[in-house]
C-alpha atoms as a PDB file:
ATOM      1  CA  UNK A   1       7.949 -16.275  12.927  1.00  0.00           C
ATOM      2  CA  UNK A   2       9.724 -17.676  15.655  1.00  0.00           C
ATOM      3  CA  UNK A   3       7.384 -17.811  18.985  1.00  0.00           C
ATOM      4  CA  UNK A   4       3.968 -17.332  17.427  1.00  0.00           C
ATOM      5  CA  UNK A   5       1.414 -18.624  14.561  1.00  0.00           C
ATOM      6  CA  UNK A   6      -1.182 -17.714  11.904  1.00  0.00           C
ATOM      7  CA  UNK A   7      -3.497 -19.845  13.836  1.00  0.00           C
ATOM      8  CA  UNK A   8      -2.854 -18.748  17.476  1.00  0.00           C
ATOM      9  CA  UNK A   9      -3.021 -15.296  16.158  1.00  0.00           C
ATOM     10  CA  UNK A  10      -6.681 -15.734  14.269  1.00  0.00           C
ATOM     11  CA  UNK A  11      -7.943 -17.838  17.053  1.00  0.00           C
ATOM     12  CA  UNK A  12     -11.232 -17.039  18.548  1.00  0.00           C
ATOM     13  CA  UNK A  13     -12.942 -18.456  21.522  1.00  0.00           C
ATOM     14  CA  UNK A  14     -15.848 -16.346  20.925  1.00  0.00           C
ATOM     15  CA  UNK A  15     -15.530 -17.349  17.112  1.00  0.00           C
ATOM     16  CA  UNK A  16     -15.636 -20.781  17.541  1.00  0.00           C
ATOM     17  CA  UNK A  17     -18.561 -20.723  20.193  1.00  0.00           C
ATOM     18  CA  UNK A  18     -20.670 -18.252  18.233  1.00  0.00           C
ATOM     19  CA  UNK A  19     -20.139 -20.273  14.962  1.00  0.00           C
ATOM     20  CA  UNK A  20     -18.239 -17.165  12.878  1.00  0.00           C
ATOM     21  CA  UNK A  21     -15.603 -17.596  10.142  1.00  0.00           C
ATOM     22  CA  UNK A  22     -12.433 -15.890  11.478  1.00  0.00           C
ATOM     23  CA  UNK A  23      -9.930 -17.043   8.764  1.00  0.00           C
ATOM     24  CA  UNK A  24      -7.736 -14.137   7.871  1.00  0.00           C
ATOM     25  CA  UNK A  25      -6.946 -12.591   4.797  1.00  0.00           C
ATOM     26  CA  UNK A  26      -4.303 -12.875   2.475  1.00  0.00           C
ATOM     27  CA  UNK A  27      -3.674  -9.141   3.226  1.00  0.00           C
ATOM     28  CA  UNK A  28      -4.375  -9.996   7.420  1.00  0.00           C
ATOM     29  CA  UNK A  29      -1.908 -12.809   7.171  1.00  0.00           C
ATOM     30  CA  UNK A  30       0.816 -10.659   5.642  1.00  0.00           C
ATOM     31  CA  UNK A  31       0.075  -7.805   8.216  1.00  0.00           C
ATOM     32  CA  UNK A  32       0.544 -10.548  11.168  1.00  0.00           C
ATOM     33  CA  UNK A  33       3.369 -11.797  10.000  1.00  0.00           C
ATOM     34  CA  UNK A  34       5.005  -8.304   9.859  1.00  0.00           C
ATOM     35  CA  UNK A  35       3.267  -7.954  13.605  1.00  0.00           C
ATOM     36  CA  UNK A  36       5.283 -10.541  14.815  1.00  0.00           C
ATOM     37  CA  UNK A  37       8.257 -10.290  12.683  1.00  0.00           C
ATOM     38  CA  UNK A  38       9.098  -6.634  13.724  1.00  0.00           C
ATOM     39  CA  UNK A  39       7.041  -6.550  17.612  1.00  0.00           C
ATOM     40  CA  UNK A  40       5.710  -9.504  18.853  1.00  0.00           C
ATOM     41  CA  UNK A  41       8.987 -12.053  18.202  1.00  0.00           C
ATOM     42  CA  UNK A  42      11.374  -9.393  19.363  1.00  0.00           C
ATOM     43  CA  UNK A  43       9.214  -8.709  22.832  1.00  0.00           C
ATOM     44  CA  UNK A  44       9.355 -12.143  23.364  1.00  0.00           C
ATOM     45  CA  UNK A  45      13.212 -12.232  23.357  1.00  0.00           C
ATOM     46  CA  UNK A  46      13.506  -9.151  25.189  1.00  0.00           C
ATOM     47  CA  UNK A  47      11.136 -10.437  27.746  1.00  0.00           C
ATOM     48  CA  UNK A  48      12.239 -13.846  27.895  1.00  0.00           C
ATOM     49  CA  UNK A  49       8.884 -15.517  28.705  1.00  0.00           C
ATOM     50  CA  UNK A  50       5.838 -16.586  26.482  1.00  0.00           C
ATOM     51  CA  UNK A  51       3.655 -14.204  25.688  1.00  0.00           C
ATOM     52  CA  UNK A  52      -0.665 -14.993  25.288  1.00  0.00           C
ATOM     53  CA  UNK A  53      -2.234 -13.717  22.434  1.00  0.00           C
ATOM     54  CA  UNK A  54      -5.756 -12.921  23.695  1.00  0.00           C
ATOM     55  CA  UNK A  55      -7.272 -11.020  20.694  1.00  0.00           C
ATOM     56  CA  UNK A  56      -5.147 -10.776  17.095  1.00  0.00           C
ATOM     57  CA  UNK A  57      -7.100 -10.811  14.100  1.00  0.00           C
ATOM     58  CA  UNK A  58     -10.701 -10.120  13.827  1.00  0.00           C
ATOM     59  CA  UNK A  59     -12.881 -10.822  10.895  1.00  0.00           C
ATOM     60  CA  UNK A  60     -15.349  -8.171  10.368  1.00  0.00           C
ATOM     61  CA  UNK A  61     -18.338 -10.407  11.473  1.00  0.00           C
ATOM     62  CA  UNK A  62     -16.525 -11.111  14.577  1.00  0.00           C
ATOM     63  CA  UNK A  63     -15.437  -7.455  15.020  1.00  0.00           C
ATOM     64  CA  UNK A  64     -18.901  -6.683  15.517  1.00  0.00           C
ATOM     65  CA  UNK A  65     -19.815  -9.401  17.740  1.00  0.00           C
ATOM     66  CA  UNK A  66     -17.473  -8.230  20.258  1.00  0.00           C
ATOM     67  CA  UNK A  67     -18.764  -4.676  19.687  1.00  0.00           C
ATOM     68  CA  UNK A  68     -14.730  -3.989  18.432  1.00  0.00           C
ATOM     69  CA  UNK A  69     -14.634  -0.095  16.684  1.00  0.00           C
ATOM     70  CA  UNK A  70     -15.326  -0.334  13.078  1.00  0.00           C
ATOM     71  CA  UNK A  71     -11.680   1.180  12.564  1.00  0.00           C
ATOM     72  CA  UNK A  72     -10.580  -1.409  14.897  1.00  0.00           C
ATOM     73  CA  UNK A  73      -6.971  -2.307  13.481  1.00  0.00           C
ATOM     74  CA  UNK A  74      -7.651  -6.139  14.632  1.00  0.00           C
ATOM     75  CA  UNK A  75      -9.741  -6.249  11.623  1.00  0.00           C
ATOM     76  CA  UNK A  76      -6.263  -5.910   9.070  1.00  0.00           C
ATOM     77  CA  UNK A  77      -4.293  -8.123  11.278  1.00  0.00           C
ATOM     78  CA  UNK A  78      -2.442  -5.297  12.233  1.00  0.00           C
ATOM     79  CA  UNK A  79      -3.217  -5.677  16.020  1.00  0.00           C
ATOM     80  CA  UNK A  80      -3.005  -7.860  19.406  1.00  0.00           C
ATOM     81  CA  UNK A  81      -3.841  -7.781  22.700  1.00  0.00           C
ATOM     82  CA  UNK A  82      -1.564  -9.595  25.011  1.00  0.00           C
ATOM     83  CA  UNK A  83      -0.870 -10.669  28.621  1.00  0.00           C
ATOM     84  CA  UNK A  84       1.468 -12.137  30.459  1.00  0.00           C
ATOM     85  CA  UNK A  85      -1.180 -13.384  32.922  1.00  0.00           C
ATOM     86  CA  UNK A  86       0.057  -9.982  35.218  1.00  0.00           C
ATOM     87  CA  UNK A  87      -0.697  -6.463  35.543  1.00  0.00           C
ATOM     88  CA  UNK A  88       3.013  -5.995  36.805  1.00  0.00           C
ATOM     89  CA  UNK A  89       3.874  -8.100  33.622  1.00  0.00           C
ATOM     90  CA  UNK A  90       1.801  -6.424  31.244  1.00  0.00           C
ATOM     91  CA  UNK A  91       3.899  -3.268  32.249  1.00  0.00           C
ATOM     92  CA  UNK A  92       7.067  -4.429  31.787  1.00  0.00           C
ATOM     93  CA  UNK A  93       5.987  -5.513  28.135  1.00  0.00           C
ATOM     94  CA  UNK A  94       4.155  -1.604  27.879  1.00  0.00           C
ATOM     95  CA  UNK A  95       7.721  -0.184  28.390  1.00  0.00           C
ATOM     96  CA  UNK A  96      10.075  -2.561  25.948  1.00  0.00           C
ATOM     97  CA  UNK A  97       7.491  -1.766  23.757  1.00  0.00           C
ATOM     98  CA  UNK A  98       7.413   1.796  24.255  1.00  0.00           C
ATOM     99  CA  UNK A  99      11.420   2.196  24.637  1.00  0.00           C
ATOM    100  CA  UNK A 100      12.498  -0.199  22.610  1.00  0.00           C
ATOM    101  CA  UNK A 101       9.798  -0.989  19.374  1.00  0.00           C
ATOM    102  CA  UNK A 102       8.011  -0.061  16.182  1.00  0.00           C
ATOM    103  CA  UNK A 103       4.589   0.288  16.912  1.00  0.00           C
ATOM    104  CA  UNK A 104       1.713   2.293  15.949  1.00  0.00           C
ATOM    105  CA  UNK A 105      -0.501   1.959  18.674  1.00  0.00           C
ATOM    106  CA  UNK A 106       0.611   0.956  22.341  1.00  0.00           C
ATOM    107  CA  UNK A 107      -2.373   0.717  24.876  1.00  0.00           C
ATOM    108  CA  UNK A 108      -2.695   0.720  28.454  1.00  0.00           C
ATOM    109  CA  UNK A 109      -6.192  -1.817  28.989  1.00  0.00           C
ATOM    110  CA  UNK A 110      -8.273  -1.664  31.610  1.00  0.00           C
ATOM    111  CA  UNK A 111      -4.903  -1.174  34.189  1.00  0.00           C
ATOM    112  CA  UNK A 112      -2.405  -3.236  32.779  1.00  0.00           C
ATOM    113  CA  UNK A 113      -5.101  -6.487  32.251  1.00  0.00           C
ATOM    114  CA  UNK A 114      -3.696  -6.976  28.663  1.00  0.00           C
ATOM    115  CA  UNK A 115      -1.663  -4.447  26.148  1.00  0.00           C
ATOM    116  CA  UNK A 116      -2.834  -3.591  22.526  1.00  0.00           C
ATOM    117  CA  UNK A 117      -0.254  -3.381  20.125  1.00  0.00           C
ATOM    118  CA  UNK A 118       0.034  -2.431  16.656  1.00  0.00           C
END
């Protein structure tokens, strides 16, 4: 884990203000490290800028407070949203994702205003 963390990846602003628990798993921490070990290191050297984690893991009480889909893959730690801080940004992260990735799941949000990966 070169470019990212446990704790920036299980970091909540909505946790923290609405008082909920969001320390992963044993079985979310492995499934973040794989995240970043196999997409999320290896966009950031294809990219060549830092990345923002806006959403990684999700407990299950903090799934819900965010009205996140019961099946939501945030809840393993298998999941992120990112940004770049652009919609022209976010793209370019879409496609090395898409071309040149593993991933499960690769999301479009809301026009390019963050990615989901898994």
């Amino acid at each position: 884990m070169k470019y990212f963390t446990i704790k920036e990846l299980s970091h909540s602003d909505t946790a923290v203000a609405r008082g909920i628990d969001n320390t992963p798993t044993g079985e979310a921490v492995h499934n973040l490290t794989e995240l970043v070990e196999n997409v999320l290191d290896p966009l950031r050297e294809k990219y060549g800028k830092p990345i923002r984690i806006s959403s990684g893991y999700r407990s299950a009480v903090l799934n819900r407070s965010v009205n996140g889909a019961t099946s939501s893959q945030h809840r393993l730690g298998q999941a992120a949203d990112i940004t770049v801080g652009s919609k022209e940004g976010n793209r370019r992260l879409f496609e090395i994702i898409r071309k040149e990735l593993p991933f499960d799941q690769l999301i479009d949000e809301k026009d390019f205003s963050w990615v989901h990966v898994s």
